[in-house]
C-alpha atoms as a PDB file:
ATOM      1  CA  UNK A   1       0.000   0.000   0.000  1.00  0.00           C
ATOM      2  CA  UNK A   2       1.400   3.286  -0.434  1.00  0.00           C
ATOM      3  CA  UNK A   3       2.540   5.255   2.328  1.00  0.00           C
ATOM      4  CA  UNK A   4       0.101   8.144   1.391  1.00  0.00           C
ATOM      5  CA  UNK A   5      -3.272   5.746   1.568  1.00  0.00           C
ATOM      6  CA  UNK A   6      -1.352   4.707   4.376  1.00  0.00           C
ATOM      7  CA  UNK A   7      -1.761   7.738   6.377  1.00  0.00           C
ATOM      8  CA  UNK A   8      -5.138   8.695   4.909  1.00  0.00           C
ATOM      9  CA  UNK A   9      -6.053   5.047   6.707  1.00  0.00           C
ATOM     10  CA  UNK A  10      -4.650   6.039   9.994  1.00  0.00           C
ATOM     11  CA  UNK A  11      -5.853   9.751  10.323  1.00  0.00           C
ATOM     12  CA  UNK A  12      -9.145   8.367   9.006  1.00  0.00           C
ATOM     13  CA  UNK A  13      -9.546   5.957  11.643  1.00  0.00           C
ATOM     14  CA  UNK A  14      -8.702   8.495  14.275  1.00  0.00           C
ATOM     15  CA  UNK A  15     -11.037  11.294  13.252  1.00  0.00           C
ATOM     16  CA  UNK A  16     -13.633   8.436  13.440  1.00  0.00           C
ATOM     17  CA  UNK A  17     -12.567   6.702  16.490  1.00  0.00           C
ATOM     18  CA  UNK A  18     -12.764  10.185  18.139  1.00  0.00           C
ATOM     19  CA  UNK A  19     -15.993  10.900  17.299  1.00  0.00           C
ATOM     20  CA  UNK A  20     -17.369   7.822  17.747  1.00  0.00           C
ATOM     21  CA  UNK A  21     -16.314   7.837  21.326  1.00  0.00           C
ATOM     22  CA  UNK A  22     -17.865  10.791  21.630  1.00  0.00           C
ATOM     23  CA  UNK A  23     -15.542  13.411  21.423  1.00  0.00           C
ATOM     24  CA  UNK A  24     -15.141  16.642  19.279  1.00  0.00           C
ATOM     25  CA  UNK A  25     -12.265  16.781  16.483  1.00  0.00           C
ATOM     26  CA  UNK A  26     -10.763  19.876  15.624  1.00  0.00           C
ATOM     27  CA  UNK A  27     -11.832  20.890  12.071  1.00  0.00           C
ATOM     28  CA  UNK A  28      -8.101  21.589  10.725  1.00  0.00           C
ATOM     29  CA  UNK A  29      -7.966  17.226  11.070  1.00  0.00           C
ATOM     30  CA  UNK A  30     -10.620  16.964   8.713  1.00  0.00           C
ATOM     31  CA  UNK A  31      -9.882  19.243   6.565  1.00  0.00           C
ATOM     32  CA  UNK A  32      -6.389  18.258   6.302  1.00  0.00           C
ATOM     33  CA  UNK A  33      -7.319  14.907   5.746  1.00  0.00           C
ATOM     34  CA  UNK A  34      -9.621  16.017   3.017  1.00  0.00           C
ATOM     35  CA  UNK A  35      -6.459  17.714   1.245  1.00  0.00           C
ATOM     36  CA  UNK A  36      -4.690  14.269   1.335  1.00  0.00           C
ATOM     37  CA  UNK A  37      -7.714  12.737  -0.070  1.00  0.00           C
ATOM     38  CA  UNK A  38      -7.712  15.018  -2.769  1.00  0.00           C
ATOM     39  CA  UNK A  39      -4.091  14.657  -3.220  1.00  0.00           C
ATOM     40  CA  UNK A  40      -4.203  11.329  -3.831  1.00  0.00           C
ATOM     41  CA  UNK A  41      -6.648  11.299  -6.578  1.00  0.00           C
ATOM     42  CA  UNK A  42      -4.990  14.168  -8.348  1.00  0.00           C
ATOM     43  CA  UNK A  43      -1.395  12.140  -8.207  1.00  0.00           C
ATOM     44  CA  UNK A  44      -3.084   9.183  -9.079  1.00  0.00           C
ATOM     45  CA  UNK A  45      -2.814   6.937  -5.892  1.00  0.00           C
ATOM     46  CA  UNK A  46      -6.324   6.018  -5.691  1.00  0.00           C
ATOM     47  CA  UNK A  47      -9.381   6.921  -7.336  1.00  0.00           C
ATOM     48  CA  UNK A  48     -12.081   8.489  -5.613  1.00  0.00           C
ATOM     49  CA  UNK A  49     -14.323   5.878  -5.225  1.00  0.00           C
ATOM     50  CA  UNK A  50     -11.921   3.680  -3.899  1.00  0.00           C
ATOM     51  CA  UNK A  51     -11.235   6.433  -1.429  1.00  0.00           C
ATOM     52  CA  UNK A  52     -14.755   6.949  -0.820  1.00  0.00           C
ATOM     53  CA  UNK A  53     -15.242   3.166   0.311  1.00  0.00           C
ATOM     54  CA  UNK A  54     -12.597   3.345   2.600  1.00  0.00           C
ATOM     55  CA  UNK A  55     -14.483   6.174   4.052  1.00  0.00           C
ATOM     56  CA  UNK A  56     -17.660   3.968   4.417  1.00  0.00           C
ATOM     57  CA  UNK A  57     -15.560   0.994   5.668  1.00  0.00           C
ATOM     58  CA  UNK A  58     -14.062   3.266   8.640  1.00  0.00           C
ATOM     59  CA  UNK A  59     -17.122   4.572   9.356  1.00  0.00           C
ATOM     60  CA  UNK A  60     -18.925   1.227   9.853  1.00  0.00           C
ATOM     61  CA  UNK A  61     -16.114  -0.022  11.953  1.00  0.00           C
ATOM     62  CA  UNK A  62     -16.395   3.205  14.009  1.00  0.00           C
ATOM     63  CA  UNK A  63     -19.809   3.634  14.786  1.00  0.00           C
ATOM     64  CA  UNK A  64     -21.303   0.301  13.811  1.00  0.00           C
ATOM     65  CA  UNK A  65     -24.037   1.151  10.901  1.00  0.00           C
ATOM     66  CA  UNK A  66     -23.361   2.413   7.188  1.00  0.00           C
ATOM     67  CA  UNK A  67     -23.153   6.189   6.128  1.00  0.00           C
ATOM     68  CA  UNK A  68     -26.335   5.895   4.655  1.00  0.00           C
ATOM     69  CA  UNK A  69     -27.854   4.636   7.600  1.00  0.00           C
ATOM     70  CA  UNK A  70     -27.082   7.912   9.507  1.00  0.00           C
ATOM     71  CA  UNK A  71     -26.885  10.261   6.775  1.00  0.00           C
ATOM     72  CA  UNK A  72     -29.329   8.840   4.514  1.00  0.00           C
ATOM     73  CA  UNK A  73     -29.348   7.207   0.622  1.00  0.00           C
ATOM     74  CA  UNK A  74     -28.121  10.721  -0.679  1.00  0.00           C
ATOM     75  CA  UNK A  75     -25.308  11.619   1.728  1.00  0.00           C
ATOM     76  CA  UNK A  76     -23.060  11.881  -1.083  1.00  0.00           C
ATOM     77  CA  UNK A  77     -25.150  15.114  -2.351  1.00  0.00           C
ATOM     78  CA  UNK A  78     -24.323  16.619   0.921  1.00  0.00           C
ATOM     79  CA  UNK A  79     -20.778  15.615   1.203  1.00  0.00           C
ATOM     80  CA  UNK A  80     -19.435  15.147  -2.296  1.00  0.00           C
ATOM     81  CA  UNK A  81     -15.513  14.057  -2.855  1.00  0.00           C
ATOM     82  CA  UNK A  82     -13.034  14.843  -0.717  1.00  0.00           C
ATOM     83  CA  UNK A  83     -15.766  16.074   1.971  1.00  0.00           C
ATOM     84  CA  UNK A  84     -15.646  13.672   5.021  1.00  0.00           C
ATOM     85  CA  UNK A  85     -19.141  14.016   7.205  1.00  0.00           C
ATOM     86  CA  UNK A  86     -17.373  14.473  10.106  1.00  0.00           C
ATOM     87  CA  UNK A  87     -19.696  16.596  12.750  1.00  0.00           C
ATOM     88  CA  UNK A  88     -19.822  15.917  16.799  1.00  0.00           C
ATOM     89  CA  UNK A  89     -23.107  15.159  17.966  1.00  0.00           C
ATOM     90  CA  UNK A  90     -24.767  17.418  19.719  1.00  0.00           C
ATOM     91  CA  UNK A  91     -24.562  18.574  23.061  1.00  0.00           C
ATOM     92  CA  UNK A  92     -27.506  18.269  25.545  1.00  0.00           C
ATOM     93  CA  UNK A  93     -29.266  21.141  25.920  1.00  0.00           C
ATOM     94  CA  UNK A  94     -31.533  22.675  28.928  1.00  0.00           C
ATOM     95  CA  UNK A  95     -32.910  25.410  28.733  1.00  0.00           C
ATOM     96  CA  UNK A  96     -31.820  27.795  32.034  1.00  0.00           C
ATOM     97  CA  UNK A  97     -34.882  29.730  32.833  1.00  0.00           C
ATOM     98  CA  UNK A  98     -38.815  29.014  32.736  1.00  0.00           C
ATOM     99  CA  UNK A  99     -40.524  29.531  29.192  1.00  0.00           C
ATOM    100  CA  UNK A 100     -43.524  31.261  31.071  1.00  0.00           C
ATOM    101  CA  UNK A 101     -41.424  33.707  32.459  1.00  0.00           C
END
């Protein structure tokens, strides 16, 4: 494997590993990673749809269901090539005063 796809592997099982733990990842990871991604399609390394299902693999290992299970059958209309749907989940939220105030 080349040491490129390589590192996309690793930093893409981090980001995921992170978030699937339930912890936030700085956006500058993603993004980065995206740039590789990119990268390696431009130089030839992989295509992107071979990047794309290592993306999907990763993310089932990570959080246990499919991208399109979370994101829905048209997730790649939302996130097209080299975007990585990488988002936190949400916080709780409780509202700090009465509404009938």
């Amino acid at each position: 494997m080349h040491r490129l796809i390589e590192t996309i592997d690793q930093r893409l099982v981090a980001l995921l590993s992170q978030l699937a733990a339930g912890l936030d990842a700085p956006p500058g990871h993603r993004l980065r990673l995206e740039g590789l991604m990119e990268a390696a399609v431009l130089l030839e390394i992989a295509s992107a749809a071979e990047l794309r299902a290592l993306l999907e693999g990763r993310y089932r290992e990570a959080f246990g269901r499919s991208l399109e299970d979370d994101l829905g059958e048209d997730w790649l209309a939302f996130f097209p090539f080299p975007q990585i749907p990488a988002m936190a989940r949400r916080a709780p939220v409780f509202p700090s005063t009465r509404d009938d105030l």
